[in-house]
Protein backbone atom coordinates (compact mmCIF):
# COMPACT_ATOMS: atom_id res chain seq x y z
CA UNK A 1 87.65 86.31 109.76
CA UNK A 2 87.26 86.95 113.30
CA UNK A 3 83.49 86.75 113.28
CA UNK A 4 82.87 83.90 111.42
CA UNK A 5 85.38 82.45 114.17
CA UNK A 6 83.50 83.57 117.03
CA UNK A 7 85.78 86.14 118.17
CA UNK A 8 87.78 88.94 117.65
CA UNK A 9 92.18 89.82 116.85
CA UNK A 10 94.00 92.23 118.91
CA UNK A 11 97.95 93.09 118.91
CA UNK A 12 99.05 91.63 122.09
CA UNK A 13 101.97 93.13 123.85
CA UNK A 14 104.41 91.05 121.66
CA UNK A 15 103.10 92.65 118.38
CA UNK A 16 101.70 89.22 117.55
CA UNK A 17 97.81 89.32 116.35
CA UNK A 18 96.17 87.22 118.54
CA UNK A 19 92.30 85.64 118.66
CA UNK A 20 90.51 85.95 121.38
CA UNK A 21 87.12 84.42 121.37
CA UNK A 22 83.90 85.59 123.01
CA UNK A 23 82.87 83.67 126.10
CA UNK A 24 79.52 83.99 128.68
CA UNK A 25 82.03 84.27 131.71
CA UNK A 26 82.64 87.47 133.06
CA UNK A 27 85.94 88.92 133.22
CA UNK A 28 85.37 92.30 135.52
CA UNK A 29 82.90 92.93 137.65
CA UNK A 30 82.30 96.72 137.77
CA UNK A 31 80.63 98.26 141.77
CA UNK A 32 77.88 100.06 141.35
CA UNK A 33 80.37 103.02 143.00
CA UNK A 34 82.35 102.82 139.73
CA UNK A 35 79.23 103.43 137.59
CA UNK A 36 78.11 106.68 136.60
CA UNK A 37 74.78 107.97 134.75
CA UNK A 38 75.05 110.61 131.76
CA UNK A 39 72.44 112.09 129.85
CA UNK A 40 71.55 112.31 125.80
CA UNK A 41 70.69 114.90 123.80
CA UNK A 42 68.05 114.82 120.73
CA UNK A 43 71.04 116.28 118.25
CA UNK A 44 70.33 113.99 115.17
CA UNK A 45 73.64 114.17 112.50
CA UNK A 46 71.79 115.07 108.80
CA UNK A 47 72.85 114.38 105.57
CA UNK A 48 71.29 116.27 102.65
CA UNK A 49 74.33 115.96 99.96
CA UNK A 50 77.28 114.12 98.61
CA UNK A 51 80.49 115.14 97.11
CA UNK A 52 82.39 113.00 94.63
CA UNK A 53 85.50 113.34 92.46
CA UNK A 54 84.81 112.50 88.68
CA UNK A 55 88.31 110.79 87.99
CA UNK A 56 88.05 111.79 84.51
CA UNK A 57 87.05 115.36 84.40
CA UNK A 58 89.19 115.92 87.62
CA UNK A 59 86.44 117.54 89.28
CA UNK A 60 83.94 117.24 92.39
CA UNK A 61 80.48 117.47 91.77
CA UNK A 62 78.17 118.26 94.56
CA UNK A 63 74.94 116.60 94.33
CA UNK A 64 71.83 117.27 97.17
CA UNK A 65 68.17 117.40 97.56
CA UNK A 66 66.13 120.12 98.69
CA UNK A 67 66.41 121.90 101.43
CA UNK A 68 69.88 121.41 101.03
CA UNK A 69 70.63 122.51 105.23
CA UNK A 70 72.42 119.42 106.65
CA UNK A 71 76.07 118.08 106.23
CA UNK A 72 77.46 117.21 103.14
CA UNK A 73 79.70 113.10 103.01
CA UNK A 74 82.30 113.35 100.75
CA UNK A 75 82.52 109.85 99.03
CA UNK A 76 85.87 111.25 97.43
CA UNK A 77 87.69 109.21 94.67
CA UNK A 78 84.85 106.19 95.15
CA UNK A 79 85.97 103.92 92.08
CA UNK A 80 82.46 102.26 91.44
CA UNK A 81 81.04 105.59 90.12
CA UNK A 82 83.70 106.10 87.36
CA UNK A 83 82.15 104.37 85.12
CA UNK A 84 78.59 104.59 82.66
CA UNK A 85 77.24 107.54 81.45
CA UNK A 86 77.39 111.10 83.52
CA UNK A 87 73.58 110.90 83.63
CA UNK A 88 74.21 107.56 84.90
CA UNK A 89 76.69 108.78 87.46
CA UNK A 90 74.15 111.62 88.05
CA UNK A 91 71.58 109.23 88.46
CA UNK A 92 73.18 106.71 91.25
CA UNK A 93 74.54 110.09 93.00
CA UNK A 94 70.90 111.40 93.57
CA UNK A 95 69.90 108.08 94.70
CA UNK A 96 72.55 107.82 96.95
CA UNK A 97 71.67 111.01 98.78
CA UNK A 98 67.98 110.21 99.03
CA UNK A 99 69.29 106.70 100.52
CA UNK A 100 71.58 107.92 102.76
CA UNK A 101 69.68 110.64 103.99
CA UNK A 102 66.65 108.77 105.04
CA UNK A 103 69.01 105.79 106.57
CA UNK A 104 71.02 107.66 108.54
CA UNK A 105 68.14 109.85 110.33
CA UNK A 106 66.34 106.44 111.10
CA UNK A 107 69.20 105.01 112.41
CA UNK A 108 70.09 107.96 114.29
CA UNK A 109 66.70 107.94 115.75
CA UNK A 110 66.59 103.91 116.80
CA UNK A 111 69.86 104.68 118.56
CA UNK A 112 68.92 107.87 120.47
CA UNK A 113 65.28 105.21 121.68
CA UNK A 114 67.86 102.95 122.40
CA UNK A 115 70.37 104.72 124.63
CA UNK A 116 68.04 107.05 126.03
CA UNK A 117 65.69 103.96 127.43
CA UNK A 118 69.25 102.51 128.61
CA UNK A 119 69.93 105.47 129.99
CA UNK A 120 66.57 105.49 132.02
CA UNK A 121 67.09 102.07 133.20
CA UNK A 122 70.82 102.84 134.58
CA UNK A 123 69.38 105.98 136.24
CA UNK A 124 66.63 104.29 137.99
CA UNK A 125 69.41 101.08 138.97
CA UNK A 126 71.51 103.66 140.57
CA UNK A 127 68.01 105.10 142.09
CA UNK A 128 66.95 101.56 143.64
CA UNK A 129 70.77 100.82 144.78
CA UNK A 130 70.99 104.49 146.61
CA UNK A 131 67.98 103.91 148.35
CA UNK A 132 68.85 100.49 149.42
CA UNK A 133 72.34 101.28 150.51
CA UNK A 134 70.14 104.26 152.43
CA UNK A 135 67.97 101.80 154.02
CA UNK A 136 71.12 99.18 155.14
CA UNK A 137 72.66 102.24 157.01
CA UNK A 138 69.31 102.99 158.98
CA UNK A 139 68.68 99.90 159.60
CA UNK A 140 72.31 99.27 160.86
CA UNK A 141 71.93 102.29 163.11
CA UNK A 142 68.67 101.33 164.65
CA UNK A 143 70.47 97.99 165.27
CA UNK A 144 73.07 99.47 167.10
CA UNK A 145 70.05 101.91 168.96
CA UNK A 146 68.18 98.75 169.97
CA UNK A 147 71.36 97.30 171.32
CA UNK A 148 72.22 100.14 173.81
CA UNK A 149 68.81 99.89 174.99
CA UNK A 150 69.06 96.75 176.02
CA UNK A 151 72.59 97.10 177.21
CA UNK A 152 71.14 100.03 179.28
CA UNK A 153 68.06 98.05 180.34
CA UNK A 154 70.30 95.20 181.41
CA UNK A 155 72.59 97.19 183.55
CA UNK A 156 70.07 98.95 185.40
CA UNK A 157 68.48 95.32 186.10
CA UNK A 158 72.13 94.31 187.63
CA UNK A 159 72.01 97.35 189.54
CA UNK A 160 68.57 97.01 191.06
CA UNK A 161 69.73 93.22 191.84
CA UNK A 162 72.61 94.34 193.54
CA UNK A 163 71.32 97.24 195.36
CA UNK A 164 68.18 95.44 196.33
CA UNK A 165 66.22 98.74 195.47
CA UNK A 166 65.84 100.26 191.53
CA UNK A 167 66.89 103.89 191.37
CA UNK A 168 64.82 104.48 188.34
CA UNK A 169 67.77 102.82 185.91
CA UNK A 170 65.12 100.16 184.81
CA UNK A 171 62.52 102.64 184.21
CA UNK A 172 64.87 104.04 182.06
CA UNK A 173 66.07 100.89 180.16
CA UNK A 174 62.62 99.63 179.24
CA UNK A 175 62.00 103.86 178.00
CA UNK A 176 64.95 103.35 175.67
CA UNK A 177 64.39 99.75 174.88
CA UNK A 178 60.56 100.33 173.92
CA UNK A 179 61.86 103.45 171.51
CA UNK A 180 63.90 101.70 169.89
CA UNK A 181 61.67 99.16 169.05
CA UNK A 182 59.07 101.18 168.15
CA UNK A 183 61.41 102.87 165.31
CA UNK A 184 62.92 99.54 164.59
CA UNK A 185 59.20 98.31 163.68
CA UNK A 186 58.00 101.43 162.23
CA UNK A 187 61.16 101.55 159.62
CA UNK A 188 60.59 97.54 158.88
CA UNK A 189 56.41 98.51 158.22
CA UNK A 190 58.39 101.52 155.62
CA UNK A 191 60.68 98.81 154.08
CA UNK A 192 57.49 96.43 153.35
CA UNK A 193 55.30 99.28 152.22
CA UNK A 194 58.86 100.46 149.81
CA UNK A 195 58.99 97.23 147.83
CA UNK A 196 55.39 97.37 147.41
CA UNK A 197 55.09 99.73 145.75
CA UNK A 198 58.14 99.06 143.35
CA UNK A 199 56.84 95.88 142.62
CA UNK A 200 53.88 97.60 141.43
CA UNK A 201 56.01 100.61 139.86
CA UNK A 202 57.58 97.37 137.92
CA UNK A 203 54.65 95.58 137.07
């Protein structure tokens, strides 16, 4: 009922059930901080056998196929194979297995692909967003560099103004101010030459 309504029921804190529809807003934006990556194994769950109870013999009979060496689903009391013949029974059993075997270790496999790609592509998001939080933080500190140059440059400037004479403070300004530009351009030629190269990487 819920799907063909759009949505889904819950028991809301009153114990009423409640619908709640599906909507393209979103309702919590998770930081990349609160995000984690994890890492999948290749363990694929096999089936090679099913157990069901024959109502009217009272009895569970094991049918497999060969190699029997995965898990065994128990279909238990399942009331659409109580009736026909047992070779009948036998029959839809055997097919069963063979169904359910080959099913399950494809789907199994599509959803390892799948969450081992997503996997990849969260890995390599928290990658990019490292290495650009990285690159705010030297940048902000080369900021900071380039301003006490200057401040340093412009106070020895004052000083030779005042004095009438420099005392080698200006010297030393336009030292500091010319290294810090120098890194301040070199990291900006290693930020263009970066998303080069991951717009190629992405291409």
């Amino acid at each position: 009922m819920g799907q063909v309504l759009g949505g889904f029921f819950i028991i809301n804190r009153e114990g009423k059930l409640e619908l709640r529809k599906y909507g393209s807003e979103p309702v919590l934006d998770i930081a990349q901080k609160h995000r984690f990556s994890s890492s999948f194994s290749d363990f694929i769950t096999r089936y090679t056998a099913v157990s069901s109870t024959n109502m009217r013999t009272e009895t569970a009979e094991y049918y497999s196929v060969d190699p029997d060496d995965g898990l065994t689903m128990n279909l238990g009391v399942n009331p659409l194979l109580q009736f026909g013949l047992d070779e009948t029974r036998a029959r839809l059993c055997t097919n069963m297995v063979n169904i359910i075997c080959a099913l399950i270790t494809s789907v199994a496999s599509i959803i390892y692909a799948v969450c081992a790609e997503q996997g990849n592509r969260l890995l390599k998001a928290q990658k990019r967003s490292e290495a650009h939080a990285k690159m705010r933080a030297e940048e902000a500190r080369l900021q900071l560099e380039m301003i006490a140059a200057n401040n340093e440059l412009t106070v020895g400037v004052a000083l030779a103004l005042k004095h009438g004479h420099t005392n080698g403070e200006v010297d030393s300004g336009l030292k500091s101010a010319e290294s810090a530009r120098d890194k301040y351009t070199k990291f900006l030629e290693e930020v263009a030459l970066a998303a080069i190269n991951e717009k190629e990487d992405a291409e």
